[in-house]
N, C-alpha and C. Protein backbone atom coordinates (compact mmCIF):
# COMPACT_ATOMS: atom_id res chain seq x y z
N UNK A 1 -134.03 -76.85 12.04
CA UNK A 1 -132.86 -76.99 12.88
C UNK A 1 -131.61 -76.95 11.99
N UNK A 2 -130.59 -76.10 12.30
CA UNK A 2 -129.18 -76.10 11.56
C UNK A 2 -128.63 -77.46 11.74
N UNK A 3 -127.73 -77.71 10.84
CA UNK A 3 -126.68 -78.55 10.55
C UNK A 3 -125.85 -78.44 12.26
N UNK A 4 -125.34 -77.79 12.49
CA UNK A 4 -125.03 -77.46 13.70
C UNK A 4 -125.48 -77.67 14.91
N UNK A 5 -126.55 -77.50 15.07
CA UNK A 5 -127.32 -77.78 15.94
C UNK A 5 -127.67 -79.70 15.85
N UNK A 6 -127.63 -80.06 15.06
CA UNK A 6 -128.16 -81.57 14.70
C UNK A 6 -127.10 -81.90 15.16
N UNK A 7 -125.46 -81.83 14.80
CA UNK A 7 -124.74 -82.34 15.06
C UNK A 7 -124.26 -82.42 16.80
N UNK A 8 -124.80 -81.25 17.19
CA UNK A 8 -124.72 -81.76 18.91
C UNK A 8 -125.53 -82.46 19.75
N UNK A 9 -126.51 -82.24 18.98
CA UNK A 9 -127.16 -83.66 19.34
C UNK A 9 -126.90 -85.11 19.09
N UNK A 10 -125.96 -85.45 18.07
CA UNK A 10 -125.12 -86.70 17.95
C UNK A 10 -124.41 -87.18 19.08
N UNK A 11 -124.73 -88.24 19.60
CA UNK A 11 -123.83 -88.88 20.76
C UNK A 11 -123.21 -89.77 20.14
N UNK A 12 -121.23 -89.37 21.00
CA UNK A 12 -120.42 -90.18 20.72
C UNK A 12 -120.68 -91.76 20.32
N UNK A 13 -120.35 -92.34 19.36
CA UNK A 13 -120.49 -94.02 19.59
C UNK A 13 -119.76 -94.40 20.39
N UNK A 14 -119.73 -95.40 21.23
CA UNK A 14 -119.03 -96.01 22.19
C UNK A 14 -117.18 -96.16 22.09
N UNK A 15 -117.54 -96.87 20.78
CA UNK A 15 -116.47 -97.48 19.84
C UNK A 15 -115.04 -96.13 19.47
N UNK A 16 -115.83 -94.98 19.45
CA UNK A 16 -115.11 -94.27 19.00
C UNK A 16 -113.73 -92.92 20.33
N UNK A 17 -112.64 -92.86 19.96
CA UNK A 17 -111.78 -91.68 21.05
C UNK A 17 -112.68 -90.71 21.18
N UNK A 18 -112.18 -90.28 22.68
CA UNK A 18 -112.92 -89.02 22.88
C UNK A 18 -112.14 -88.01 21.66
N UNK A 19 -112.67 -86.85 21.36
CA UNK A 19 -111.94 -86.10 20.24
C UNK A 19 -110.69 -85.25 20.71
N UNK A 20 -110.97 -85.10 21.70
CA UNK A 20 -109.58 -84.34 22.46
C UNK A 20 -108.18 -85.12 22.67
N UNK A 21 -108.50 -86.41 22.10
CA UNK A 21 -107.81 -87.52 21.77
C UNK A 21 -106.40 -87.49 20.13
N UNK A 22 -107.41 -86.35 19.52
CA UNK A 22 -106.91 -85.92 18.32
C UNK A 22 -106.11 -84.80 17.98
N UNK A 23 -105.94 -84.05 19.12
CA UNK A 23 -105.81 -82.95 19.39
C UNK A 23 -104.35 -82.97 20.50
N UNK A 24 -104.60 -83.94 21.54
CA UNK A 24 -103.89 -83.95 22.34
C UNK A 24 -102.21 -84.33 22.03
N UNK A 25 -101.21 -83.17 22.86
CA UNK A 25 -99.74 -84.44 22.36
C UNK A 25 -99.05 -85.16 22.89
N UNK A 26 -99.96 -85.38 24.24
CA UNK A 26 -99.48 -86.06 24.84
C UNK A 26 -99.77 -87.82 24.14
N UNK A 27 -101.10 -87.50 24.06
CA UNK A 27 -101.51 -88.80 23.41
C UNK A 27 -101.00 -89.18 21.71
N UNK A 28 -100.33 -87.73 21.10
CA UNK A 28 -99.82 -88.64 19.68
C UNK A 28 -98.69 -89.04 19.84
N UNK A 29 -98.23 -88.25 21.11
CA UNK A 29 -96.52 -89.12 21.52
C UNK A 29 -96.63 -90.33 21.56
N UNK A 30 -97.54 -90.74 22.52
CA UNK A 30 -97.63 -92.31 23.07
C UNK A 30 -98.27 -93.07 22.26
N UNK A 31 -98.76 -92.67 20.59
CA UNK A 31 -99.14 -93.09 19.59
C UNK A 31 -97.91 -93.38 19.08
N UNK A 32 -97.32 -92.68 18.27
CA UNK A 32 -96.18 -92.71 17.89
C UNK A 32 -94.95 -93.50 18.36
N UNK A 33 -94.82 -93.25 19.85
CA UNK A 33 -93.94 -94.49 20.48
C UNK A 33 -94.54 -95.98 20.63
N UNK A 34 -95.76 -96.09 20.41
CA UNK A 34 -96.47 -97.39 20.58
C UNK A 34 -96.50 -98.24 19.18
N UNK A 35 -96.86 -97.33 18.29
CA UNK A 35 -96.94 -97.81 16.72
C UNK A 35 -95.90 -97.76 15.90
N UNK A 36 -95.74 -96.69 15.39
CA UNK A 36 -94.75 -96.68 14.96
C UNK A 36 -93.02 -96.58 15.39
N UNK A 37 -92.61 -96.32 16.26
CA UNK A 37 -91.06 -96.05 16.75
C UNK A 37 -90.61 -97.44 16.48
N UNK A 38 -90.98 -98.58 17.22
CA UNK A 38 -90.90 -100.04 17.38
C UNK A 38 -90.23 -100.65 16.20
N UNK A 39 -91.18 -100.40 15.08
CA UNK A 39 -91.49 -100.73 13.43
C UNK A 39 -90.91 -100.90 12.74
N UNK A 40 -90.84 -101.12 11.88
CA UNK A 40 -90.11 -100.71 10.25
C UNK A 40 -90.69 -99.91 10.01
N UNK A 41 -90.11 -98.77 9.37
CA UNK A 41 -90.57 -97.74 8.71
C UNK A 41 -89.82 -97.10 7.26
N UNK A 42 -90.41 -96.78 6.36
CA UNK A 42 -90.30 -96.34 5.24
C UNK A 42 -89.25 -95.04 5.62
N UNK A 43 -88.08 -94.96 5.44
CA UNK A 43 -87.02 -93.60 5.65
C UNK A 43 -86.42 -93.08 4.21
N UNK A 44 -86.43 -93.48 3.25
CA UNK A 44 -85.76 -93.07 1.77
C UNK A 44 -85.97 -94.00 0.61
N UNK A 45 -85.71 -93.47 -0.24
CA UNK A 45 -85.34 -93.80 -1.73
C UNK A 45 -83.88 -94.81 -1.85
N UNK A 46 -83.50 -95.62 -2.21
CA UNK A 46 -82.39 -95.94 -3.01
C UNK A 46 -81.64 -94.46 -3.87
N UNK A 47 -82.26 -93.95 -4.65
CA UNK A 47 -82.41 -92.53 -5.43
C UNK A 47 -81.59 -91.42 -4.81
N UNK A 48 -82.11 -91.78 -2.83
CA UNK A 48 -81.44 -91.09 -2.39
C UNK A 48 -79.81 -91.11 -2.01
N UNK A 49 -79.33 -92.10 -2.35
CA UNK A 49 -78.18 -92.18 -2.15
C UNK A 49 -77.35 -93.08 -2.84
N UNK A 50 -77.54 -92.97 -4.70
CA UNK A 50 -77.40 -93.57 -5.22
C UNK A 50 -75.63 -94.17 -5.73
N UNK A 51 -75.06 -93.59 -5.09
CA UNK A 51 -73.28 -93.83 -5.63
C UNK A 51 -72.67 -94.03 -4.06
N UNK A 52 -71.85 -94.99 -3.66
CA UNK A 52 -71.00 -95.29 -2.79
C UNK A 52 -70.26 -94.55 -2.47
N UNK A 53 -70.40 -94.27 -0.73
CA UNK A 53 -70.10 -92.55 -0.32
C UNK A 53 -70.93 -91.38 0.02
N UNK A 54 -72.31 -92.00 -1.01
CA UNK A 54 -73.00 -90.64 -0.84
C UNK A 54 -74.25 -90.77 0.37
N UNK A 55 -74.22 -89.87 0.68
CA UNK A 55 -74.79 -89.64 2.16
C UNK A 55 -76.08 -88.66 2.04
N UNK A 56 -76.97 -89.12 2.84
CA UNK A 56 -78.55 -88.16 3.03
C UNK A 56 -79.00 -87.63 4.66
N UNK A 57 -78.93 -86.74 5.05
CA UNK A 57 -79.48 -86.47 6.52
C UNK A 57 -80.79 -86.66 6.91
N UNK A 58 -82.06 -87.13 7.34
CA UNK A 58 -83.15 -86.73 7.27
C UNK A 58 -83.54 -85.71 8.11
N UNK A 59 -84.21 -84.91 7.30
CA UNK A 59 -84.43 -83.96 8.04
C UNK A 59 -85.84 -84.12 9.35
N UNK A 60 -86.50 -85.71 9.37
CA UNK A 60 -87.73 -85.42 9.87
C UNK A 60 -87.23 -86.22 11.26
N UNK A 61 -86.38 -86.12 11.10
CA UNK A 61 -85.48 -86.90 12.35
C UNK A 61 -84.13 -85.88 12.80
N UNK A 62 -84.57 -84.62 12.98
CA UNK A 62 -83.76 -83.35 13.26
C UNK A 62 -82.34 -83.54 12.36
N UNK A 63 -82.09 -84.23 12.02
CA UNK A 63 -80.82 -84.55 11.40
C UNK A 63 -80.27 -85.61 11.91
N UNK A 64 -80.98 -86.65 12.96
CA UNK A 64 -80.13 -87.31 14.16
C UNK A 64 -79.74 -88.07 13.23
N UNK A 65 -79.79 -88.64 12.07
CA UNK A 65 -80.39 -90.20 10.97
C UNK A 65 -79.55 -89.51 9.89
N UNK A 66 -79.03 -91.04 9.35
CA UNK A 66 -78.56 -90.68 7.54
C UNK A 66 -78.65 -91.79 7.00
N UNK A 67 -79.10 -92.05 5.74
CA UNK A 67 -78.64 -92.90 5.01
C UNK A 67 -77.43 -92.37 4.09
N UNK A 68 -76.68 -94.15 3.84
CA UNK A 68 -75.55 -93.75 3.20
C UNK A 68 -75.63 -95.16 2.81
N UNK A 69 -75.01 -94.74 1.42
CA UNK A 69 -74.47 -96.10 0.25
C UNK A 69 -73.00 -96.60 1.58
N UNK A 70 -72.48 -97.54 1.16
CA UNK A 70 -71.51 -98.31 1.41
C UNK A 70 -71.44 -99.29 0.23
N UNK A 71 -70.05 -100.00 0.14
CA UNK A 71 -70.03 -101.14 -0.68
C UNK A 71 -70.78 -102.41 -0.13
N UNK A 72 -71.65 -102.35 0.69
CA UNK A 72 -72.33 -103.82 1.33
C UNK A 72 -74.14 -103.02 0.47
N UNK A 73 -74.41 -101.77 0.24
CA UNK A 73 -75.40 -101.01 0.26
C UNK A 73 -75.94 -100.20 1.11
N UNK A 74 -76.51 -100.01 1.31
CA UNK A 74 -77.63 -98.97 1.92
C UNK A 74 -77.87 -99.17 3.64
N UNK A 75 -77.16 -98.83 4.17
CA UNK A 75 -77.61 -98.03 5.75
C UNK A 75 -77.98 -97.00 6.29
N UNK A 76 -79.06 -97.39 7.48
CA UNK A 76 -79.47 -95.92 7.89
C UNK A 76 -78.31 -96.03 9.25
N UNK A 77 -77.80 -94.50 9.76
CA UNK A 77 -76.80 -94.78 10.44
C UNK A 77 -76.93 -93.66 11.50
N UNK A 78 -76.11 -93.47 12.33
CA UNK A 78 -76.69 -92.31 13.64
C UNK A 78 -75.57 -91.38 12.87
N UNK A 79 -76.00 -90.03 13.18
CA UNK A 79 -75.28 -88.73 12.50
C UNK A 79 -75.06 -88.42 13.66
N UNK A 80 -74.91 -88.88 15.12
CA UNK A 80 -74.91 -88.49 16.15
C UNK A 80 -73.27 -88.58 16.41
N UNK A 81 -72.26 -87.89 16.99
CA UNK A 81 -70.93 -88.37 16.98
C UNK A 81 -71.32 -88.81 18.48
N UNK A 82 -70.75 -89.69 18.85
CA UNK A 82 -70.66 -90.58 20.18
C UNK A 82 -69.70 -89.82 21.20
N UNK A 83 -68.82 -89.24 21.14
CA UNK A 83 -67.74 -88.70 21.60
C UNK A 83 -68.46 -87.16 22.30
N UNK A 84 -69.28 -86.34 21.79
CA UNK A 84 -69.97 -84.95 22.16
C UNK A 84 -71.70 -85.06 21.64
N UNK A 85 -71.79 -85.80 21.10
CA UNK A 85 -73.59 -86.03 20.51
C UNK A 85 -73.53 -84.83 19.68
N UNK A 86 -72.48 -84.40 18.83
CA UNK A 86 -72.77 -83.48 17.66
C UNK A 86 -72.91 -84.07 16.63
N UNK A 87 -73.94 -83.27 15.58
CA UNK A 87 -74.03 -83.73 13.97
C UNK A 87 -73.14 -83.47 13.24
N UNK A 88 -72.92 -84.67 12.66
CA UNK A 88 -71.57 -84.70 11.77
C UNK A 88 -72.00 -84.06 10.95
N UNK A 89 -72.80 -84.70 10.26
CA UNK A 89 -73.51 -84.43 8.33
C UNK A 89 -74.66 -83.36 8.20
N UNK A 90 -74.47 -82.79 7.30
CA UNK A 90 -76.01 -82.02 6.78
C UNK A 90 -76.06 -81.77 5.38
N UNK A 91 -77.57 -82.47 5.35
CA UNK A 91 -78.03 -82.69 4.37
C UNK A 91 -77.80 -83.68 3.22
N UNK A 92 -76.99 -83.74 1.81
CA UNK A 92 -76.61 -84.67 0.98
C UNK A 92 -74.94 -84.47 0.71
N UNK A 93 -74.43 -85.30 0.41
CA UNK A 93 -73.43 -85.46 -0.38
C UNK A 93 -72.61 -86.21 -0.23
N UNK A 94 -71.44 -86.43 -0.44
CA UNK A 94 -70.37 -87.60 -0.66
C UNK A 94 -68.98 -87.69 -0.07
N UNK A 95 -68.88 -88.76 0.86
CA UNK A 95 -68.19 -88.71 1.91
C UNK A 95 -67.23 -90.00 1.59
N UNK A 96 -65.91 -89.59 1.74
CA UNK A 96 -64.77 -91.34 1.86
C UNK A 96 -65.08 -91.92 3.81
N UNK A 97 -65.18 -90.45 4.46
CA UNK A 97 -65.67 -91.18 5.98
C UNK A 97 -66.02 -90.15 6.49
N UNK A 98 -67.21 -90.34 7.65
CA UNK A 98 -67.78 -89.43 8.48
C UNK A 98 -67.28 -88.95 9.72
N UNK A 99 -66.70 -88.06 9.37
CA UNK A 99 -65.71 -86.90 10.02
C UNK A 99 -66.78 -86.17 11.34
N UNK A 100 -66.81 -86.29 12.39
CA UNK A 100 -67.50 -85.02 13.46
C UNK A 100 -66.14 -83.87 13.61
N UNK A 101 -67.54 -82.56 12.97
CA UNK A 101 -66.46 -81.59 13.08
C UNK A 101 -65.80 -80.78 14.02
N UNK A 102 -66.69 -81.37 15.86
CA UNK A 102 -66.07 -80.60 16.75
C UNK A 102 -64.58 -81.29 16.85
N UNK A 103 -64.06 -82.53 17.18
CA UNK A 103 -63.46 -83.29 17.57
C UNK A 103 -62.54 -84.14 16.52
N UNK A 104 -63.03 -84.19 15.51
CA UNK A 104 -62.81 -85.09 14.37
C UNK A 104 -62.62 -86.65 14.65
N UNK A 105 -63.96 -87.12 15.49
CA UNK A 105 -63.31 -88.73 15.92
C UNK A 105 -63.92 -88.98 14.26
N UNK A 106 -63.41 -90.10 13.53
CA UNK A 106 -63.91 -90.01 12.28
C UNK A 106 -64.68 -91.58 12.46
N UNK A 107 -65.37 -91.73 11.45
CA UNK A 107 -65.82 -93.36 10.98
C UNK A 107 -65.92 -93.58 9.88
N UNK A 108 -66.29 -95.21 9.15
CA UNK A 108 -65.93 -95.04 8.22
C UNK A 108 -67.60 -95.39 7.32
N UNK A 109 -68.06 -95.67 6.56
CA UNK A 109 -69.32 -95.44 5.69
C UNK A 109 -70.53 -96.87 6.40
N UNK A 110 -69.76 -97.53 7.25
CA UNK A 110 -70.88 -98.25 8.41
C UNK A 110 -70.95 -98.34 9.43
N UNK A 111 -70.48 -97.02 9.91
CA UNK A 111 -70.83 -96.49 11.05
C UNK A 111 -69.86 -96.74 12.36
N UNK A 112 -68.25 -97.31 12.23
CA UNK A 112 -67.48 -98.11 12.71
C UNK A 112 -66.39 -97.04 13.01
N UNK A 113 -66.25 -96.62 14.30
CA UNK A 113 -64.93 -95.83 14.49
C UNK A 113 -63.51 -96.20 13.99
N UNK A 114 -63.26 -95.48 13.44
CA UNK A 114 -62.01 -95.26 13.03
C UNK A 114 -60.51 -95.06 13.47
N UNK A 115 -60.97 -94.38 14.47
CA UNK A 115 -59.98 -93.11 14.80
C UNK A 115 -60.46 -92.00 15.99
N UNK A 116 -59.97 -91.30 16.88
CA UNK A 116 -60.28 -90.57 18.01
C UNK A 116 -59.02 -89.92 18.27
N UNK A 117 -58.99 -88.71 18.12
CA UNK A 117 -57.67 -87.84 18.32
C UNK A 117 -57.50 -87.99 19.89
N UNK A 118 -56.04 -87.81 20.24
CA UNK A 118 -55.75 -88.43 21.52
C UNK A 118 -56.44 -89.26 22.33
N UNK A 119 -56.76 -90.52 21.73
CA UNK A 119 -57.23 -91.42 22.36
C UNK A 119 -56.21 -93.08 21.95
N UNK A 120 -55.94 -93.59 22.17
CA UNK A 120 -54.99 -94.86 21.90
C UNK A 120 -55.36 -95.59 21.26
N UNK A 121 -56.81 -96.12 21.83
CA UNK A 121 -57.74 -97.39 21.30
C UNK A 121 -58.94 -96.61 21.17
């Protein structure tokens, strides 16, 4: 009897996901939002943003995410501008404040509006 053949004769253990379980995305979504989203999770290096000012996009988070030095240290911060939901930042480098370039509402390195062109307050 093949290797192959033996193995379909193996019945699932009880204990174990069906395998379409592994496969499926519906089910690694609701993995992912169950386990990990909630969490703490590991997002960068110190390395990555080692001088005050300097800024990192992640890319495994479409760009939505950055870390950035500040003088307090290290925040992860939304790259999202609040004003249109455009990305300010891409990729690395070194910023006095995070400027969105449709609009220019600006902020400043913890994430704290600044400023909003024709707006008062």
């Amino acid at each position: 009897m093949s290797d192959v053949a033996r193995l379909r004769q193996v019945l699932p253990a009880r204990s174990q996901l069906p395998v379409s379980w592994y496969f499926d995305a519906e089910h690694f979504a609701l993995e992912k939002r169950l386990l990990f989203d909630a969490g703490a999770n590991y997002v960068g290096h110190s390395l990555m943003v080692p001088n005050v000012g300097d800024y990192h996009t992640l890319a495994w988070t479409d760009h939505s995410r950055m870390l950035v030095r500040n003088d307090a240290g290290i925040d992860l911060l939304s790259n999202v501008c609040r004003h249109r939901q455009a990305i300010m930042l891409e990729g690395r480098g070194n910023a006095q404040n995070i400027v969105c370039p449709l609009h220019c509402w600006t902020y400043d390195l913890k994430g704290e509006l600044l400023g909003a062109p024709h707006f008062a307050e």
